[in-house]
Protein backbone atom coordinates (compact mmCIF):
# COMPACT_ATOMS: atom_id res chain seq x y z
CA UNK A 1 -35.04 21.02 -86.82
CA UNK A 2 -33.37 20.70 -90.42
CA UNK A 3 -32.24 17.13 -90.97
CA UNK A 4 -29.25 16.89 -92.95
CA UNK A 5 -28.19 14.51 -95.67
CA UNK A 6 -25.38 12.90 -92.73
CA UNK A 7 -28.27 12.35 -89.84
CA UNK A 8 -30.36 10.62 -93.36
CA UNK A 9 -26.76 7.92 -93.61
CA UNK A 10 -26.56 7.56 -89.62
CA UNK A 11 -30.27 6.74 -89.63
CA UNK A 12 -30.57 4.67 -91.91
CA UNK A 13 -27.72 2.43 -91.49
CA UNK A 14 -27.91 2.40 -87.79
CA UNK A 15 -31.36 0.40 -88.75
CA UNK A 16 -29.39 -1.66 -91.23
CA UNK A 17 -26.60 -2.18 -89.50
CA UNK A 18 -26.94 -5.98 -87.92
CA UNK A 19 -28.18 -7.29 -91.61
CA UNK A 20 -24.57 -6.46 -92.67
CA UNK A 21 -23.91 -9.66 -90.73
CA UNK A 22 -26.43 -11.89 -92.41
CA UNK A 23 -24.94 -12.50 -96.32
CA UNK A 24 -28.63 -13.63 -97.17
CA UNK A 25 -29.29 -10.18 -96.77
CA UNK A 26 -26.07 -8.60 -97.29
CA UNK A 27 -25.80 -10.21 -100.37
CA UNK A 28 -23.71 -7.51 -103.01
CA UNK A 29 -21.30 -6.22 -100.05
CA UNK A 30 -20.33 -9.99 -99.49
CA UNK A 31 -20.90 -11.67 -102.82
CA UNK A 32 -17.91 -9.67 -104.48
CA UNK A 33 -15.89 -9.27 -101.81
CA UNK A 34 -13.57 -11.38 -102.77
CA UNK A 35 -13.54 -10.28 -106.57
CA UNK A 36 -12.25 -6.28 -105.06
CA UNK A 37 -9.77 -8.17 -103.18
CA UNK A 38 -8.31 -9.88 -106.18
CA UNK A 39 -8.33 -6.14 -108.08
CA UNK A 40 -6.59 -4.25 -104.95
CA UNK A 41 -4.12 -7.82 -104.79
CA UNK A 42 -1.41 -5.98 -106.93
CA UNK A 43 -1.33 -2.82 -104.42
CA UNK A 44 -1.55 -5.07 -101.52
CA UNK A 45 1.86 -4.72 -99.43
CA UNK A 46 2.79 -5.77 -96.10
CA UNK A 47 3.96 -2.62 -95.00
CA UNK A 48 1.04 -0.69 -96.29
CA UNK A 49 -0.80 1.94 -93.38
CA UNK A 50 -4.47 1.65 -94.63
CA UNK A 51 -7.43 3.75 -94.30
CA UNK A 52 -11.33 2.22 -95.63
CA UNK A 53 -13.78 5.41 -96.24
CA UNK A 54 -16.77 5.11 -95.19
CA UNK A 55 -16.31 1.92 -94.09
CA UNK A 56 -19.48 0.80 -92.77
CA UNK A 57 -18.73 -2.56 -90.54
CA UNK A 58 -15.34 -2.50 -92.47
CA UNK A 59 -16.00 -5.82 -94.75
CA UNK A 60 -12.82 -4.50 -96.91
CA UNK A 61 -10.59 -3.49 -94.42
CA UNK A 62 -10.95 -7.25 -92.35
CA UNK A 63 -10.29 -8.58 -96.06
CA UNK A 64 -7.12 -7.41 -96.04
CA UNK A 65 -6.04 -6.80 -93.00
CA UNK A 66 -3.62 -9.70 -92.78
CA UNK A 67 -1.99 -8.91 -95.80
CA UNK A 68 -0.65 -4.95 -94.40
CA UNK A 69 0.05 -3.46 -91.52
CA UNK A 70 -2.28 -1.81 -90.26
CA UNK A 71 -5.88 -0.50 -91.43
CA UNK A 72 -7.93 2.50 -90.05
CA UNK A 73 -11.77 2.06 -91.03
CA UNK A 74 -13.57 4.97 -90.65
CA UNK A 75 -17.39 5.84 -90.50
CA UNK A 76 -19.93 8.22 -89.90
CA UNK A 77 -22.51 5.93 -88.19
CA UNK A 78 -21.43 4.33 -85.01
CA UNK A 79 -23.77 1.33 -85.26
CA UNK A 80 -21.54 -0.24 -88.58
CA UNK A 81 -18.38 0.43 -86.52
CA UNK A 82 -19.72 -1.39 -83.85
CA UNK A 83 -20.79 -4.11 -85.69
CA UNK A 84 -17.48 -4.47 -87.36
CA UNK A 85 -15.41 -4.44 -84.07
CA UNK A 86 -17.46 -7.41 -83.07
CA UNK A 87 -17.11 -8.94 -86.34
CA UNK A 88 -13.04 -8.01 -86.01
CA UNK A 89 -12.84 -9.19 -82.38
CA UNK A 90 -14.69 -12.51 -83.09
CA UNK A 91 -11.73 -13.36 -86.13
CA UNK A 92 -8.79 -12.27 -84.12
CA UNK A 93 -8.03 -9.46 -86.53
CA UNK A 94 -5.76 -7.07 -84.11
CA UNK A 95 -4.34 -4.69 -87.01
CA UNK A 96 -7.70 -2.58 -87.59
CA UNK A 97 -9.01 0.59 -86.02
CA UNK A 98 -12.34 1.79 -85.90
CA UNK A 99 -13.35 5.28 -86.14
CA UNK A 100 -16.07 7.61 -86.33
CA UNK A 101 -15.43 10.14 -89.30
CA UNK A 102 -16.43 13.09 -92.11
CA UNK A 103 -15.35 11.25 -95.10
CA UNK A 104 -15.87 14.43 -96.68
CA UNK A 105 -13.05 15.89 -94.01
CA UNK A 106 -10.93 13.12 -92.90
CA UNK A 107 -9.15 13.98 -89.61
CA UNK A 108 -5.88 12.43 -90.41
CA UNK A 109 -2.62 14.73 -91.83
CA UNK A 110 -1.51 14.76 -95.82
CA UNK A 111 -0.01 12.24 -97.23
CA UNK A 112 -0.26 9.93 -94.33
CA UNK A 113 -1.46 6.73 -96.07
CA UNK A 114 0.10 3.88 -98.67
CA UNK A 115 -3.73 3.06 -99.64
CA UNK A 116 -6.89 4.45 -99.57
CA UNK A 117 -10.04 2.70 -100.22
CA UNK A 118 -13.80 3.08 -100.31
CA UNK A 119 -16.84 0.98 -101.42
CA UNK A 120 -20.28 1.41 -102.29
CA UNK A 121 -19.82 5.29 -100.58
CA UNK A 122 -19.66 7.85 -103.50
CA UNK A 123 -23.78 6.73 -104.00
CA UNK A 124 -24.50 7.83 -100.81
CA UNK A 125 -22.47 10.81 -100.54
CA UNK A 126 -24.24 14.68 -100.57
CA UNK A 127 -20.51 15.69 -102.08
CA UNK A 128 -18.55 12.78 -103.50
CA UNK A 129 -16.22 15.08 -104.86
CA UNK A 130 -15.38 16.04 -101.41
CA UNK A 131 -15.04 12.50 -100.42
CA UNK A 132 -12.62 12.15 -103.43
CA UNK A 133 -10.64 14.86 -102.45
CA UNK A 134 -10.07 14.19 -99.32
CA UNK A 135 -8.91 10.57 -99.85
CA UNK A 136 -6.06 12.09 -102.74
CA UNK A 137 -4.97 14.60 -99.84
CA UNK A 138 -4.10 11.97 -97.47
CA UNK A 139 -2.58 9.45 -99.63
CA UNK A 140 1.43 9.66 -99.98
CA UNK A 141 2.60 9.97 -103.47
CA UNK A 142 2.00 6.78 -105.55
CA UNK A 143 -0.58 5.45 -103.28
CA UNK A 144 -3.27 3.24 -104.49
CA UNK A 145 -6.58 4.82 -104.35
CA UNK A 146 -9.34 2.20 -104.83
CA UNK A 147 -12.94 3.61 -105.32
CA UNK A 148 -15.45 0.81 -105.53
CA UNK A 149 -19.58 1.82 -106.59
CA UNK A 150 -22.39 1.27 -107.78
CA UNK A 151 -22.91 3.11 -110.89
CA UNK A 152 -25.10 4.26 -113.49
CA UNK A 153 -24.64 2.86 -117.09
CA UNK A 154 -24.57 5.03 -119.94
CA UNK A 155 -27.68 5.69 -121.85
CA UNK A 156 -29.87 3.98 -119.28
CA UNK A 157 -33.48 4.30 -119.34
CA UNK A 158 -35.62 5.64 -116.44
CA UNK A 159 -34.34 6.92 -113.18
CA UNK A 160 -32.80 4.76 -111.11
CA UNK A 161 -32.20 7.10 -108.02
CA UNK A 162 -35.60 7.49 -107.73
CA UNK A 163 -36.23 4.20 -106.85
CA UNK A 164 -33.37 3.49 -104.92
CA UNK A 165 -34.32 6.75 -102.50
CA UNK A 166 -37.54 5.09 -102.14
CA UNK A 167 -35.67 1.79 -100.86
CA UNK A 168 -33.18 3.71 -98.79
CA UNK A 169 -33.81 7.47 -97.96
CA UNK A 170 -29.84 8.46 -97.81
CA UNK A 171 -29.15 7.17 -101.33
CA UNK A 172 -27.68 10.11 -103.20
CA UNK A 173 -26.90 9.94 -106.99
CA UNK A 174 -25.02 6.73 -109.00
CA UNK A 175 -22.83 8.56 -110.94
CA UNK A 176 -21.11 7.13 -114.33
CA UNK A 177 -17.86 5.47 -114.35
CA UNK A 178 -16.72 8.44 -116.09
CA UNK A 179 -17.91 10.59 -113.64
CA UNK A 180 -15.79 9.22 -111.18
CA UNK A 181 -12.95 8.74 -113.48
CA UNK A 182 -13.64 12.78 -113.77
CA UNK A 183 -13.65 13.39 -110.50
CA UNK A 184 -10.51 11.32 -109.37
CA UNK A 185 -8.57 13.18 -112.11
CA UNK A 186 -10.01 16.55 -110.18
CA UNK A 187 -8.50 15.30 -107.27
CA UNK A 188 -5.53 14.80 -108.29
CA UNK A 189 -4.70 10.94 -108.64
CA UNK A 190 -3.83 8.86 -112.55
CA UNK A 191 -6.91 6.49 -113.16
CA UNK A 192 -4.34 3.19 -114.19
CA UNK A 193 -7.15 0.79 -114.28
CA UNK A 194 -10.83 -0.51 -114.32
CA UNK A 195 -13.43 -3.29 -114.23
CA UNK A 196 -17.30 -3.22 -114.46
CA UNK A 197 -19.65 -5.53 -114.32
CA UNK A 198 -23.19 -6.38 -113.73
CA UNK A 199 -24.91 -8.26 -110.75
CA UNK A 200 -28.68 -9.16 -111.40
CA UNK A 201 -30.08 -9.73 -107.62
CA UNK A 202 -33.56 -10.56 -105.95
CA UNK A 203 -35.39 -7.88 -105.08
CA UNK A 204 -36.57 -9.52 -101.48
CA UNK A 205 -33.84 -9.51 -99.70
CA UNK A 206 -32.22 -5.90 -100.99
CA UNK A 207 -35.67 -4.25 -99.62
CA UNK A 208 -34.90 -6.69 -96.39
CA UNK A 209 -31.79 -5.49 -95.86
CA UNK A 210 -32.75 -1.83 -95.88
CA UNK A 211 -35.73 -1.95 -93.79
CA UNK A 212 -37.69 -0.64 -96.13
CA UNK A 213 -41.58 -0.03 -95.07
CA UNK A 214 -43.89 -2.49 -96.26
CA UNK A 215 -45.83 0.03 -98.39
CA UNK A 216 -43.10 1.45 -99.97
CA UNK A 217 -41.65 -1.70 -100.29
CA UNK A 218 -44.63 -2.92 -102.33
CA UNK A 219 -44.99 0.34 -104.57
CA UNK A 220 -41.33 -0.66 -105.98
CA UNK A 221 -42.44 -4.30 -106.21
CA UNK A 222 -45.34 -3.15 -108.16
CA UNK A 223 -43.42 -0.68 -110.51
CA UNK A 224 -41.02 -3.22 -111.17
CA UNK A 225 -43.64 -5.62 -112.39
CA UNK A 226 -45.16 -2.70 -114.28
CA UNK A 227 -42.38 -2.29 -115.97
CA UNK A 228 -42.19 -6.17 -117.31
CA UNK A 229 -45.26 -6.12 -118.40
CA UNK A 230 -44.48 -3.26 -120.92
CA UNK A 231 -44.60 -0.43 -118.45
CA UNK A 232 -42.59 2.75 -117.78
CA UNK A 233 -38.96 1.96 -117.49
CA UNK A 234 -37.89 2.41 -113.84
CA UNK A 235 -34.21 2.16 -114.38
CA UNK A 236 -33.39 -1.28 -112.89
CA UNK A 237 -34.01 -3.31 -115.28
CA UNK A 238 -35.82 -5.84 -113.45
CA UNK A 239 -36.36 -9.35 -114.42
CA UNK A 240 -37.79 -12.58 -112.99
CA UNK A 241 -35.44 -15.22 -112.16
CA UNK A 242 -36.85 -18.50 -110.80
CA UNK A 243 -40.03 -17.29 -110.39
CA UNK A 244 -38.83 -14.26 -108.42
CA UNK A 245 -38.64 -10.65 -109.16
CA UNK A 246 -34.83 -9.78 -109.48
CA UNK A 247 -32.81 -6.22 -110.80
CA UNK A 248 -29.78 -5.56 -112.12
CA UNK A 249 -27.21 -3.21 -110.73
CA UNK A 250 -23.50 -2.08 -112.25
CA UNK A 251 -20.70 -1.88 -109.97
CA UNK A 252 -17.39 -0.29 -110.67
CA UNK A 253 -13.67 -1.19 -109.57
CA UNK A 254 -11.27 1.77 -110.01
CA UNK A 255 -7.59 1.90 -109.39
CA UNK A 256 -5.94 5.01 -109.45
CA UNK A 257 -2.66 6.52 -108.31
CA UNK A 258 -1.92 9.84 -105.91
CA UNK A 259 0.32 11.78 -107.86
């Protein structure tokens, strides 16, 4: 039996799925949650009809869901839904629906949406410029798309990926920020504006998070440390903070516009 790229995402966040709850673990989706609410603030209406991509347990869409009205969140892996209509329930938020999705074939009509957004996705994603696509062809004219990811800085040293498929199986490929800004354009939709920035986190906890077996989990380790001691570069720039083994990772904030 082939497995596919897909059953790799369902399997592997269906095992991560409950340390989406715990922000020791969960650190980077919860950490600068707040700072991609601030950046989406200005396309934020009360009337807006919302739909998250790839929403996971739908962190963004609860963000916001008091400030529109009304958000679809929509994943492939029925665990993360799950754990985000609990989380949803729990708060009172009423205005979100959950459902199971392609993001790379969205089951909704054109232009049926005043905002479209997706985080940490276009990583994971066999065909982000599917995913892309998709989210132009259901937003209405002059609807905000917002594309939050981790990406890969320019001129980096060392490969990255590699690593990271180690950690977590389903990763795909970081792609620039000019990638994306490439690929949104493709779709369709005016990049207006952008912010990156870096977030240096412990290494612990991200492994944690992921599940990651203890073996592999202590090959990284060890590479990692290799690489501080004047070893081959791995990519993510690792560092010890504290007394503890830490990397760095670049996320990405993108508005853009359906045309």
């Amino acid at each position: 039996m082939t497995v596919t790229h897909d059953d790799k995402v369902v399997r592997e966040f269906s095992r991560q799925a409950a340390g989406f709850a715990d922000p020791r673990l969960n650190v980077a989706f919860t950490r600068d949650l707040d700072r991609l609410t601030r950046f989406m603030e200005p396309e934020l209406d009360t009337e807006d009809v919302v739909l998250e991509v790839a929403a996971g347990t739908a962190l963004v869409s609860r963000a916001i869901a008091r400030r529109v009205r009304h958000v679809t969140a929509l994943d492939l892996t029925p665990a993360m839904l799950a754990e985000g209509k609990r989380a949803a329930d729990r708060d009172g938020v009423t205005n979100v629906t959950f459902a199971r999705g392609d993001a790379t074939a969205l089951p909704y009509l054109d232009r049926s949406f005043t905002l479209v957004v997706t985080r940490f996705s276009l990583h994971q994603a066999a065909d982000p410029e599917a995913v892309v696509r998709e989210m132009a062809r259901v937003s209405r004219p002059g609807a905000a798309l917002i594309i939050a990811d981790l990406v890969r800085p320019e001129g980096i040293e060392g490969d990255p990926d590699r690593i990271e498929r180690l950690r977590d199986p389903s990763h795909g490929t970081a792609l620039t920020a000019a990638r994306i800004a490439g690929i949104t354009a493709a779709a369709g939709a005016e990049v207006k504006r952008t912010e990156e920035f870096e977030f240096t986190r412990p290494l612990g906890p991200w492994l944690e998070l992921a599940r990651t077996p203890a073996d592999v989990a202590a090959g990284i380790r060890k590479e990692l440390e290799g690489e501080l001691a004047g070893g081959p570069a791995t990519g993510m720039r690792p560092s010890e903070v504290d007394g503890e083994l830490h990397f760095t990772h670049t996320y990405l904030f993108q508005h853009a516009v359906a045309r």
